[in-house]
N, C-alpha and C. Protein backbone atom coordinates (compact mmCIF):
# COMPACT_ATOMS: atom_id res chain seq x y z
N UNK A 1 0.85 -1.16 0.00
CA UNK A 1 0.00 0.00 0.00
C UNK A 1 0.90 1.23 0.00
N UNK A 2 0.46 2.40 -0.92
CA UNK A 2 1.70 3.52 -1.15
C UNK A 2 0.48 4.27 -0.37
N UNK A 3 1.22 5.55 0.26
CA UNK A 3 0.59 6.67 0.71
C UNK A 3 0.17 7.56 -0.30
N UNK A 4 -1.03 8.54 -0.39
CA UNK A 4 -1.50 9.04 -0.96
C UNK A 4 0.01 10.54 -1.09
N UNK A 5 -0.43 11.09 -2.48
CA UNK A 5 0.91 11.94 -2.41
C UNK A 5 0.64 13.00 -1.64
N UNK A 6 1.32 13.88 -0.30
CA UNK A 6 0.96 15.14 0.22
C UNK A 6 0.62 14.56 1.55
N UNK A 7 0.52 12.89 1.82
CA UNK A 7 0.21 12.29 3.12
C UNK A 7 1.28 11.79 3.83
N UNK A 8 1.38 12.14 5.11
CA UNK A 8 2.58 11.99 5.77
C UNK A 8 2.53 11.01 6.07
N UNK A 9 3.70 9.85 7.01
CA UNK A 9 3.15 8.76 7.48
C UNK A 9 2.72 8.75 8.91
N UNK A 10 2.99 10.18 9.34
CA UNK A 10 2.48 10.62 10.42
C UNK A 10 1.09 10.32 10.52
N UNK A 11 0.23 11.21 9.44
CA UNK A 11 -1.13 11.26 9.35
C UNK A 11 -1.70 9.86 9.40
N UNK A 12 -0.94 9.51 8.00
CA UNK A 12 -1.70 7.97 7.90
C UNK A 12 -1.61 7.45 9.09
N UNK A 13 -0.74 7.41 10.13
CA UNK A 13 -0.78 6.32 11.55
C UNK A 13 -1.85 6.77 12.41
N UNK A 14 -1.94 7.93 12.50
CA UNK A 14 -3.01 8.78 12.94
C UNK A 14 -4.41 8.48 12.63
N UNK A 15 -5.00 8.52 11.30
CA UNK A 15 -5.82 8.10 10.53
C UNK A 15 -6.22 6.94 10.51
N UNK A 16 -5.21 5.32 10.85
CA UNK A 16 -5.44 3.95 10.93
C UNK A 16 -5.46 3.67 12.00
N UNK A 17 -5.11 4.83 13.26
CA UNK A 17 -5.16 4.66 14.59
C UNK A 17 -6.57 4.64 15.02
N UNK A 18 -7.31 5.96 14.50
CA UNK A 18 -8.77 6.22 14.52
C UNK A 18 -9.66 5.29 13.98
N UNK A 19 -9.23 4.31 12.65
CA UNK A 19 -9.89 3.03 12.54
C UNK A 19 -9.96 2.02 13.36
N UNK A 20 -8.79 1.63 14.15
CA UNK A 20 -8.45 0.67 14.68
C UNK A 20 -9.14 0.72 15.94
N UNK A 21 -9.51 2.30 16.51
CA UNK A 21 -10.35 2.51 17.97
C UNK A 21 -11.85 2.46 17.49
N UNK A 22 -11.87 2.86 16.37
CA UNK A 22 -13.47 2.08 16.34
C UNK A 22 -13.82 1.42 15.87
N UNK A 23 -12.87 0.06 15.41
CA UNK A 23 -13.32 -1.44 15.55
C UNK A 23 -13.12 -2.12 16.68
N UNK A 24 -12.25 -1.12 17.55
CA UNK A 24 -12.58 -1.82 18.80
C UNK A 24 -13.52 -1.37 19.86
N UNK A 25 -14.35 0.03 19.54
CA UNK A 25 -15.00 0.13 20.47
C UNK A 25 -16.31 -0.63 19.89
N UNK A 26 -17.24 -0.58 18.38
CA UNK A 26 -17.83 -1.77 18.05
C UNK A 26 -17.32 -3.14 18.58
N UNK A 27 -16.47 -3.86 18.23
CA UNK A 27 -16.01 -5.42 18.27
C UNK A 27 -15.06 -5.51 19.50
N UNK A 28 -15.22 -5.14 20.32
CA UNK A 28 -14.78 -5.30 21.82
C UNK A 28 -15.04 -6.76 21.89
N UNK A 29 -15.21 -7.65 21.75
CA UNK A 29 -14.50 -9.31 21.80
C UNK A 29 -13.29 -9.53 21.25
N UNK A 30 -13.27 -9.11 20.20
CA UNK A 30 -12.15 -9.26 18.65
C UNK A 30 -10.90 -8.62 18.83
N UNK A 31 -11.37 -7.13 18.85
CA UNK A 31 -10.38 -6.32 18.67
C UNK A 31 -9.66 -5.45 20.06
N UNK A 32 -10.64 -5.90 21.38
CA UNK A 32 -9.68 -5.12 22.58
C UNK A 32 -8.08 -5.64 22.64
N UNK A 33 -7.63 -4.12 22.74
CA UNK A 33 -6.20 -3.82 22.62
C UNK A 33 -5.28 -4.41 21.81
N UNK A 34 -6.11 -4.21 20.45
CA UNK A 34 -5.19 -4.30 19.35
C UNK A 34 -5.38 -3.39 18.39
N UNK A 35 -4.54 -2.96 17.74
CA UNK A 35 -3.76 -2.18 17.66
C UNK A 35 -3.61 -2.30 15.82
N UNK A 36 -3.01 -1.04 14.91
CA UNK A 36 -2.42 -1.24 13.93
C UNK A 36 -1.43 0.10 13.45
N UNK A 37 -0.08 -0.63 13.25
CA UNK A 37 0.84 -0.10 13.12
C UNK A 37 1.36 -0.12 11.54
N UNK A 38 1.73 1.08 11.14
CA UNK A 38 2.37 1.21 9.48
C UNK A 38 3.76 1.07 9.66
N UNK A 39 4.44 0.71 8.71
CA UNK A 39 5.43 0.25 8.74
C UNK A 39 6.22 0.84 7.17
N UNK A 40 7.51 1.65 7.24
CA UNK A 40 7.76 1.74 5.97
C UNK A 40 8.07 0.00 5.51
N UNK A 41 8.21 -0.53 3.91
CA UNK A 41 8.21 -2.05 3.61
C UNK A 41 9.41 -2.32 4.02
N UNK A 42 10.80 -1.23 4.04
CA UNK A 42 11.62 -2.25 4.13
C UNK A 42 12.02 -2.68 5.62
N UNK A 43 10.89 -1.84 6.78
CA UNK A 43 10.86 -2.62 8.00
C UNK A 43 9.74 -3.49 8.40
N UNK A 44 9.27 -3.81 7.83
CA UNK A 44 8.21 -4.82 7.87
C UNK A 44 8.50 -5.97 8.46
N UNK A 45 7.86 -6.63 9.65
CA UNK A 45 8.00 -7.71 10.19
C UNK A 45 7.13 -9.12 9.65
N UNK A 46 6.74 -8.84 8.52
CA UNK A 46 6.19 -10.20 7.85
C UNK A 46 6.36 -9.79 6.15
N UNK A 47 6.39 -11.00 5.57
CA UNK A 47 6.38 -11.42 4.43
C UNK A 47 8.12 -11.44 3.93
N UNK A 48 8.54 -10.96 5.18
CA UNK A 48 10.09 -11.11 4.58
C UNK A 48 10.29 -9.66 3.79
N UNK A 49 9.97 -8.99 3.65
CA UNK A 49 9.86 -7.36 2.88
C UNK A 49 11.01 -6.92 3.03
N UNK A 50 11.67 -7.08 4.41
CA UNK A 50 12.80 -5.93 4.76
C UNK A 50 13.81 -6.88 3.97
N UNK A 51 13.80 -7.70 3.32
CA UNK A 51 15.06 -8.61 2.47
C UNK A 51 15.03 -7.83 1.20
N UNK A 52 14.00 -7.04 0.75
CA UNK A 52 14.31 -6.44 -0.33
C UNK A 52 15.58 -4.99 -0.24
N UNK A 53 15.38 -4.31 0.62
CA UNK A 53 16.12 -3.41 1.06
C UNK A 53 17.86 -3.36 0.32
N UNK A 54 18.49 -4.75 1.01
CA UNK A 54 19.59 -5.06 -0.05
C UNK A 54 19.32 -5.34 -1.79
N UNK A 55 18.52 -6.02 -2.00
CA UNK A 55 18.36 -5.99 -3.15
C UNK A 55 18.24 -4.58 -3.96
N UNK A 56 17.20 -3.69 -3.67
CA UNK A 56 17.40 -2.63 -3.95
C UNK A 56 18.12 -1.67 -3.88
N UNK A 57 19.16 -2.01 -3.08
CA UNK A 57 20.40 -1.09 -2.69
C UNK A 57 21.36 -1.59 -3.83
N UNK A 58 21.33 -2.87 -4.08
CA UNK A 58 22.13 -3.46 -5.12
C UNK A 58 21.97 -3.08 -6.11
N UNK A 59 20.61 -2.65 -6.86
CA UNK A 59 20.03 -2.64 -8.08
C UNK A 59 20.56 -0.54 -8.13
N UNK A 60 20.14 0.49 -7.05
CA UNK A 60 20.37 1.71 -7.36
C UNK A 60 21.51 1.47 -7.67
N UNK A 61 22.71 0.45 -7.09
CA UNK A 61 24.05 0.86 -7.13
C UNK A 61 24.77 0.53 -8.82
N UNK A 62 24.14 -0.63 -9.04
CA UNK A 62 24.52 -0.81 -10.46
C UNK A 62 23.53 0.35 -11.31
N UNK A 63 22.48 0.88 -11.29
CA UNK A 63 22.12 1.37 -12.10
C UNK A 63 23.27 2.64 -12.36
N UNK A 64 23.34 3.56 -11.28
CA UNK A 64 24.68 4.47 -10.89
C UNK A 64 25.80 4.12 -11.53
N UNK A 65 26.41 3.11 -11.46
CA UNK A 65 27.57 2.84 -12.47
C UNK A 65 26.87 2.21 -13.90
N UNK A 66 26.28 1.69 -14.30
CA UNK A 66 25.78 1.64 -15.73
C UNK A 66 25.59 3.25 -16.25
N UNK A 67 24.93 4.07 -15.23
CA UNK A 67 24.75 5.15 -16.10
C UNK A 67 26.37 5.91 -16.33
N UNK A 68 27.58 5.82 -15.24
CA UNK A 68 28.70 6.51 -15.74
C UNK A 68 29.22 5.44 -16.22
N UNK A 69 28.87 4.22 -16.66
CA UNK A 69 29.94 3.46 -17.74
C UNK A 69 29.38 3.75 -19.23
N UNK A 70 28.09 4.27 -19.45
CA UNK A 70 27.60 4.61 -20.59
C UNK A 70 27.80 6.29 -20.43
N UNK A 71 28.08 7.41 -19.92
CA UNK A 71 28.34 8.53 -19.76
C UNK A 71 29.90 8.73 -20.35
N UNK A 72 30.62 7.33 -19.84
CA UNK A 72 31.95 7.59 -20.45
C UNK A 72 31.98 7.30 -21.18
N UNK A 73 31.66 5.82 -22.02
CA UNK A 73 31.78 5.82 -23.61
C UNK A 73 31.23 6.33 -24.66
N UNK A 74 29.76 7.11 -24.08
CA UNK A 74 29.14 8.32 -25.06
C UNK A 74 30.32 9.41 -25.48
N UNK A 75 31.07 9.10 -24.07
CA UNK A 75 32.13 10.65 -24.07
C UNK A 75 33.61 10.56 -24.83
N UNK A 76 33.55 8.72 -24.93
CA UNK A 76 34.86 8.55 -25.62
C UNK A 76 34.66 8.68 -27.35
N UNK A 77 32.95 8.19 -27.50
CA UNK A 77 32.81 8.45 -28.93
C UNK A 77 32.81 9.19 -29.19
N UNK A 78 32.28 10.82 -28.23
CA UNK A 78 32.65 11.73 -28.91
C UNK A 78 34.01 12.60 -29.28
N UNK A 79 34.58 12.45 -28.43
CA UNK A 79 35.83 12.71 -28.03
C UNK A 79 36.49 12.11 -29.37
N UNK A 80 36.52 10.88 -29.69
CA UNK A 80 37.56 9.83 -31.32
C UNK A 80 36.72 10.34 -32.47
N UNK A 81 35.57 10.90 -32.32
CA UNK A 81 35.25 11.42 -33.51
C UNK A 81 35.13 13.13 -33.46
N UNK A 82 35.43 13.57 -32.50
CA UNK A 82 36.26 14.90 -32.81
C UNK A 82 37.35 15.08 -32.77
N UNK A 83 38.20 14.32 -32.21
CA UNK A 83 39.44 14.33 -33.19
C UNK A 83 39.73 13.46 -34.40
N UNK A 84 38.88 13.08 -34.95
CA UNK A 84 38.75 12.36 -36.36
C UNK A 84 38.12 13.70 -36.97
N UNK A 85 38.03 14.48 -36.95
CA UNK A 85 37.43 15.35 -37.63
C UNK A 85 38.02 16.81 -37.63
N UNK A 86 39.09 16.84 -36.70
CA UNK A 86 40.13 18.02 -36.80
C UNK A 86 40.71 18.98 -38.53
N UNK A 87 40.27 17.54 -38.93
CA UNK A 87 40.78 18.32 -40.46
C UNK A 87 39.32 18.69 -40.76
N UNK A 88 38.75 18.19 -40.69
CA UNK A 88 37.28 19.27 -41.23
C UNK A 88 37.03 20.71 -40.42
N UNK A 89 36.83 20.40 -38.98
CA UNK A 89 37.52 21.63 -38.40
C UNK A 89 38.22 22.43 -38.85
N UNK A 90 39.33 22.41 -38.97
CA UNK A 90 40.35 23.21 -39.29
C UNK A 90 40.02 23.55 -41.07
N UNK A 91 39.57 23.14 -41.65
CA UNK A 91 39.17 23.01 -43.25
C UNK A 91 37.71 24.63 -42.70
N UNK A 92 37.37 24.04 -42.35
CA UNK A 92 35.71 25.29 -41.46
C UNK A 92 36.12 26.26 -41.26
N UNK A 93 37.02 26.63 -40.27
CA UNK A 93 37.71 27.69 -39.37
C UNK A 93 38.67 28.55 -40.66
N UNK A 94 39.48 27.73 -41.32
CA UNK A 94 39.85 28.13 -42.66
C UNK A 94 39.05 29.00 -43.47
N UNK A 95 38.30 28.29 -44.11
CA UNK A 95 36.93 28.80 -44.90
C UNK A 95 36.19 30.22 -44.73
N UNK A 96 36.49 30.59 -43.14
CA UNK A 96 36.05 31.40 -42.66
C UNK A 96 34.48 31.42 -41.71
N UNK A 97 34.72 29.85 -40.85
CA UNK A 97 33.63 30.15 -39.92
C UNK A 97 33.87 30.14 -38.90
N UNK A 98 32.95 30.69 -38.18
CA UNK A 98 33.28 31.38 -36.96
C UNK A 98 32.85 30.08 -35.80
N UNK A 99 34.20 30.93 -34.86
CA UNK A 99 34.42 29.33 -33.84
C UNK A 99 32.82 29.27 -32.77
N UNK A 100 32.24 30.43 -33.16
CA UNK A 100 31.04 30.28 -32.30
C UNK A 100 30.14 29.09 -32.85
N UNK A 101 30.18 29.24 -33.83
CA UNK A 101 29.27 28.94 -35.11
C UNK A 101 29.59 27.02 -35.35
N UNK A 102 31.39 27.07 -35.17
CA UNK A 102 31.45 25.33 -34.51
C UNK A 102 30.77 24.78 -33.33
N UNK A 103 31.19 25.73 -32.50
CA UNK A 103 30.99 24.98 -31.18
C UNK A 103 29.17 24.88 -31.30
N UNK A 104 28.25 25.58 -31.52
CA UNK A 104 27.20 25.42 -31.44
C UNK A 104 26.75 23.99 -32.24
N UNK A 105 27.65 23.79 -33.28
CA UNK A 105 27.42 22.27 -34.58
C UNK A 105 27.90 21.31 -33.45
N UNK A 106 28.78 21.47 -32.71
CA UNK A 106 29.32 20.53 -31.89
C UNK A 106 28.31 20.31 -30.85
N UNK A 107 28.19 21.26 -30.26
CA UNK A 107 27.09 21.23 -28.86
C UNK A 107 25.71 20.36 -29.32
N UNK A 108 25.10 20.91 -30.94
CA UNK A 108 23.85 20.31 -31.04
C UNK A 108 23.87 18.61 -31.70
N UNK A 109 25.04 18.88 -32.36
CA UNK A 109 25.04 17.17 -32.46
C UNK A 109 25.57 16.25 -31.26
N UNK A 110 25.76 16.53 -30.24
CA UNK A 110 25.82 16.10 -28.97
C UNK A 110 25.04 15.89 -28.27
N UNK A 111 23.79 17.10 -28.56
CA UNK A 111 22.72 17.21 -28.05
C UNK A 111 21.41 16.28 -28.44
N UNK A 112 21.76 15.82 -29.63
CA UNK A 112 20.98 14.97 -30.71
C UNK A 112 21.52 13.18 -30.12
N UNK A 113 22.61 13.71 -29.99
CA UNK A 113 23.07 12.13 -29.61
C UNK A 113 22.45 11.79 -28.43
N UNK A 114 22.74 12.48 -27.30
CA UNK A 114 22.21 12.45 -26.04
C UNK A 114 20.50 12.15 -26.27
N UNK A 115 20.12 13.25 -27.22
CA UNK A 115 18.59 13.14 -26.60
C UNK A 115 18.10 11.89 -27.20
N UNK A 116 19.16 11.30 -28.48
CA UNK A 116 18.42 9.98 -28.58
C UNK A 116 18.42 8.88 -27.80
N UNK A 117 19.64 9.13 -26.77
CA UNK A 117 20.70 8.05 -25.89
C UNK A 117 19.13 7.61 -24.45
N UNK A 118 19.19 9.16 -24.74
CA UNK A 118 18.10 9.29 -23.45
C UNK A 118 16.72 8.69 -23.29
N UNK A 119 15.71 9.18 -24.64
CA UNK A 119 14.63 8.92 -25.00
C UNK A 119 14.74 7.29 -24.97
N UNK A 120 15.51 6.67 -25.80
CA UNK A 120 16.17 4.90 -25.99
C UNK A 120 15.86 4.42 -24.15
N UNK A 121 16.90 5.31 -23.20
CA UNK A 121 16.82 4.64 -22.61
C UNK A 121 15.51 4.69 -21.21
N UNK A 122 14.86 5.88 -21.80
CA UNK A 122 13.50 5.99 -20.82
C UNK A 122 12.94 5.06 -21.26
N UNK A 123 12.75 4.30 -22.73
CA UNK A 123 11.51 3.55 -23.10
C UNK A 123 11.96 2.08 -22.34
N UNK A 124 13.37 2.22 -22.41
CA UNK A 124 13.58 0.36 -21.53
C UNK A 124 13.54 0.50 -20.23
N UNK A 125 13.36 1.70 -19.23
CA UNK A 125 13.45 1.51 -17.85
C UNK A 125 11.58 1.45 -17.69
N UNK A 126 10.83 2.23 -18.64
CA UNK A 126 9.49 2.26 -18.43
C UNK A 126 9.22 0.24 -19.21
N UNK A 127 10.10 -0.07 -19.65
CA UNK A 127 9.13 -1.71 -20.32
C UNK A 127 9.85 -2.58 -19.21
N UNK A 128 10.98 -2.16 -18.71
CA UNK A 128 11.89 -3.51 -17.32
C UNK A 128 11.67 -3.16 -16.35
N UNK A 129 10.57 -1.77 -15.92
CA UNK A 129 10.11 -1.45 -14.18
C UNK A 129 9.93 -2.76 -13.55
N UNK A 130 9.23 -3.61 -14.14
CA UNK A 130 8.50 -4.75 -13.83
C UNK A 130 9.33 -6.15 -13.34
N UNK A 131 10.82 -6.21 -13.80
CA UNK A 131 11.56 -6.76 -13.90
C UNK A 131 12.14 -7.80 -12.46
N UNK A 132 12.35 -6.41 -11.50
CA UNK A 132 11.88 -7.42 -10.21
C UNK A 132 11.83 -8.05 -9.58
N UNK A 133 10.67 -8.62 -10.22
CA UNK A 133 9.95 -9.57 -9.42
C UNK A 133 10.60 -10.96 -10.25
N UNK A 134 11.31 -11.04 -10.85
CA UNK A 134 11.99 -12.41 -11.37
C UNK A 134 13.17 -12.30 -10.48
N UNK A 135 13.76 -11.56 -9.60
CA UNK A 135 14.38 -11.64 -8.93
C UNK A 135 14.47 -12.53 -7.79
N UNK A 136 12.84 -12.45 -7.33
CA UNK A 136 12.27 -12.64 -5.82
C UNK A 136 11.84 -13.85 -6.06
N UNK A 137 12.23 -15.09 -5.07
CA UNK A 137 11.94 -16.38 -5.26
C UNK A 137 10.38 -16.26 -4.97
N UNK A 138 9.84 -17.26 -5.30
CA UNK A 138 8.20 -17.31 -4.59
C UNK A 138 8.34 -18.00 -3.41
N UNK A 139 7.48 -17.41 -2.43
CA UNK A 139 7.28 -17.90 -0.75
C UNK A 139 6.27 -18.89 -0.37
N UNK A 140 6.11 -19.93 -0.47
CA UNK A 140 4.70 -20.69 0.28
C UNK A 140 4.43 -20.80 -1.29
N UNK A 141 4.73 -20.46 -2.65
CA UNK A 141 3.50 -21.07 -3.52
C UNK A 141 3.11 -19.34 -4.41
N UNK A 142 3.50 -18.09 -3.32
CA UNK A 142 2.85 -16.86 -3.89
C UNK A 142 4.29 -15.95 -4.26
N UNK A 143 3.44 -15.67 -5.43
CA UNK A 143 5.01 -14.90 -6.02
C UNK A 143 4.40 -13.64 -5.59
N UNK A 144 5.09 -12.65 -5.06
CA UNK A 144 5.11 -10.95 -5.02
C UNK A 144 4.67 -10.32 -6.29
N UNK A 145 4.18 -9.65 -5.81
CA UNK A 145 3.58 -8.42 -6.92
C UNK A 145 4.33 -6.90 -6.63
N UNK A 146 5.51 -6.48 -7.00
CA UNK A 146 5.51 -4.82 -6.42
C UNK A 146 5.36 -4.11 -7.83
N UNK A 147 4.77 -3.37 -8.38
CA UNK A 147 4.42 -2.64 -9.54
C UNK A 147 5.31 -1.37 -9.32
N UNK A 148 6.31 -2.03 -10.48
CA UNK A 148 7.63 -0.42 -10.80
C UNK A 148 6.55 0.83 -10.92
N UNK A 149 7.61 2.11 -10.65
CA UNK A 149 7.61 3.17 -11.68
C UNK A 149 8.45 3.60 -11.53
N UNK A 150 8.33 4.81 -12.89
CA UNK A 150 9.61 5.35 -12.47
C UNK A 150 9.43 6.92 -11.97
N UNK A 151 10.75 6.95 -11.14
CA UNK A 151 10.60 8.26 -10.57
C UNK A 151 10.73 9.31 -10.79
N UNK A 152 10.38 10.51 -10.91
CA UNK A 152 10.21 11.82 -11.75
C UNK A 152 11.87 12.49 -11.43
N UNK A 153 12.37 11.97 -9.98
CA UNK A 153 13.21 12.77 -9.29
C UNK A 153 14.80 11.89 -10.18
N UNK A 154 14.61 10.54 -10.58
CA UNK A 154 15.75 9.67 -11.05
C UNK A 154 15.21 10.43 -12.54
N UNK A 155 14.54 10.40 -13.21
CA UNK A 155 14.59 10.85 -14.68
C UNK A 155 15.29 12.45 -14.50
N UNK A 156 14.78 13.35 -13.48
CA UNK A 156 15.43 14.94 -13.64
C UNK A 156 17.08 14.39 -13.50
N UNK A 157 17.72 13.95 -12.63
CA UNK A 157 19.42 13.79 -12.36
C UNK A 157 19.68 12.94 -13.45
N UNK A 158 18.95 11.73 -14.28
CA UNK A 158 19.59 10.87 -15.32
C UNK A 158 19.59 12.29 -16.66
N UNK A 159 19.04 13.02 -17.08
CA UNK A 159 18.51 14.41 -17.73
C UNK A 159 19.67 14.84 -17.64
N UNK A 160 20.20 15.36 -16.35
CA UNK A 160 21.36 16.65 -15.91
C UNK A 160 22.22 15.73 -16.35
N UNK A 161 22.74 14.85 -15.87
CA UNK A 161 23.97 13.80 -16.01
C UNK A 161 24.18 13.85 -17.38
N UNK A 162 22.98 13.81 -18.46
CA UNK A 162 23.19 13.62 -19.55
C UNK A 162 23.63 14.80 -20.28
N UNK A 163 23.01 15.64 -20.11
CA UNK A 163 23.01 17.16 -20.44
C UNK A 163 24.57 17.88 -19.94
N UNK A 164 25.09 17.44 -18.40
CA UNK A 164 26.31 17.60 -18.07
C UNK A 164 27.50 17.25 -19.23
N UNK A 165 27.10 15.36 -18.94
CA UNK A 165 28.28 15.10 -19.93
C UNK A 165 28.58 15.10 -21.58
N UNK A 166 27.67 16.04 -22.08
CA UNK A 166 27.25 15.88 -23.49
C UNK A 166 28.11 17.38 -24.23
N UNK A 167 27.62 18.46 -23.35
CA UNK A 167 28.07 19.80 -22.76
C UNK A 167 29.62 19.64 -22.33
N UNK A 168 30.06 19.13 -21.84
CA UNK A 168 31.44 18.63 -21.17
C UNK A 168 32.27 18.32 -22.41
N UNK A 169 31.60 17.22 -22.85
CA UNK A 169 32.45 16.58 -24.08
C UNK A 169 32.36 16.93 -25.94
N UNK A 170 31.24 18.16 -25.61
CA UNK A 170 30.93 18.69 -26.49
C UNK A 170 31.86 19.71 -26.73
N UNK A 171 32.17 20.51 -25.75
CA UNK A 171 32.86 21.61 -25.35
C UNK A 171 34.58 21.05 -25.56
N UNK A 172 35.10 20.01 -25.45
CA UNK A 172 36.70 19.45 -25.95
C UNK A 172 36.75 19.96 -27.06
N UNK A 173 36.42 20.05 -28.22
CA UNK A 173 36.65 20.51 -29.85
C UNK A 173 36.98 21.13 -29.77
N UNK A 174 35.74 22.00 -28.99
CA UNK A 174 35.65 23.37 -29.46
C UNK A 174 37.05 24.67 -28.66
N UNK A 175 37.11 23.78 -27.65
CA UNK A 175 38.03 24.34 -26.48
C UNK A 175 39.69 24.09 -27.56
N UNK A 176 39.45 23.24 -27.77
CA UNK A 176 41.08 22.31 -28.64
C UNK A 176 41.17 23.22 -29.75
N UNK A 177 40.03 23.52 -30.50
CA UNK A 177 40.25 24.32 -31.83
C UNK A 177 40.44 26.28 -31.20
N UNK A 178 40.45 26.54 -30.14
CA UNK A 178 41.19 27.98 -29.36
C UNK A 178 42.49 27.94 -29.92
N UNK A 179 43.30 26.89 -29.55
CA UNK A 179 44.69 26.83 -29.47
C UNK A 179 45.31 26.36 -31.23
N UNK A 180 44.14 26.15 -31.90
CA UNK A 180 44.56 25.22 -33.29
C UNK A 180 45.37 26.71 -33.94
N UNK A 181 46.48 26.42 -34.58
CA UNK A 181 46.73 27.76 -35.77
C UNK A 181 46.97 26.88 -36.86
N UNK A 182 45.98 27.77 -37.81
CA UNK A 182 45.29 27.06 -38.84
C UNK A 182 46.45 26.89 -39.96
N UNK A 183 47.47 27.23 -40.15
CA UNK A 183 48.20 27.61 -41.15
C UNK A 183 48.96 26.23 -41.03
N UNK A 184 49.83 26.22 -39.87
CA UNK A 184 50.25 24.69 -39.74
C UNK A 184 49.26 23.38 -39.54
N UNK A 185 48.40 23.74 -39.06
CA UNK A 185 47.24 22.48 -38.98
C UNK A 185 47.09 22.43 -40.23
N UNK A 186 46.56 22.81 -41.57
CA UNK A 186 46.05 22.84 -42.59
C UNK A 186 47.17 21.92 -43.52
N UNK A 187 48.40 22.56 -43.32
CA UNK A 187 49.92 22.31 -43.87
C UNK A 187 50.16 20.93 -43.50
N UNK A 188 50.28 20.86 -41.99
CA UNK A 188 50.63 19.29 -41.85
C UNK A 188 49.93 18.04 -42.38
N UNK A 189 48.52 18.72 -42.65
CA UNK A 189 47.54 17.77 -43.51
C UNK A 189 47.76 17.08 -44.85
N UNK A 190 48.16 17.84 -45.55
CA UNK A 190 48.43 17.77 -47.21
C UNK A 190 49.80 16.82 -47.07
């Protein structure tokens, strides 16, 4: 059971406290001096719940390094194909365009890469939310049900991260072609 959004778990204990006193002031056979207590799941004293806790600590932690092992090789491709492309650069800058005018070609095809990197990978975290529960052995005969989503607050930082390192590695060219003088770059080419 999730809390309603804007509900504390204060309230809710509060709120199931006030149920619980008037099934016992009706059912006073049944229910004198008992009681019902909320529990966040991963302290839960039945169904075994609080065993997920590691699991899910396991799962944020690899997701965290999957996302900077794919942050760095987005960053190495871009990185081998801007310097695979120094002579076109320098061929541009020649020609007479302006280094603003690169770095913005650089920034938006970075930006293109990313936003496809990104979009790709919202559609597989929204189809493997579900995923799970193949994790979790079945207990007695009943397999668990926990229904993913995903979180608004992990999509804004996976966003920045992306947007960081895209910007970061977008910005090497353009930073590298400051220092380029075009006369010998051009020369050593031929």
């Amino acid at each position: 059971m999730r809390l309603k959004p804007g509900v504390t778990p204060d309230q809710a204990q509060a709120e199931i406290s006030a149920v619980a006193k008037r099934l016992e002031s009706d059912y006073p056979a049944t229910n004198r001096g008992r009681g019902i207590r909320l529990y966040p799941l991963w302290r839960a004293p039945f169904n075994n719940a609080r065993t997920l806790l590691p699991t899910l600590s396991i799962a944020l932690g690899v997701a965290v390094v999957l996302l900077l092992i794919v942050c760095a090789n987005v960053s190495n491709l871009l990185l081998v194909k801007a310097f695979g492309r120094r002579h076109e650069i320098t061929l541009r800058l020649a020609v007479g365009a302006g280094r603003g005018r690169l770095l913005r070609q650089l920034v938006t095809e970075g930006l293109v890469l990313s936003s496809i990197a990104a979009s790709t990978s919202l559609v597989l975290a929204y189809w493997c939310r579900n995923l799970l529960v193949l994790l979790l052995p079945r207990r007695s005969g009943t397999a668990m049900f926990l229904p993913g989503a995903v979180d608004w607050r992990v999509l804004v930082l996976s966003t920045l991260v992306c947007l960081l390192a895209t910007l970061l590695f977008g910005l090497v060219p353009a930073i590298h072609t400051r220092k380029l003088d075009l006369a010998s770059a051009y020369g050593s080419r031929r």
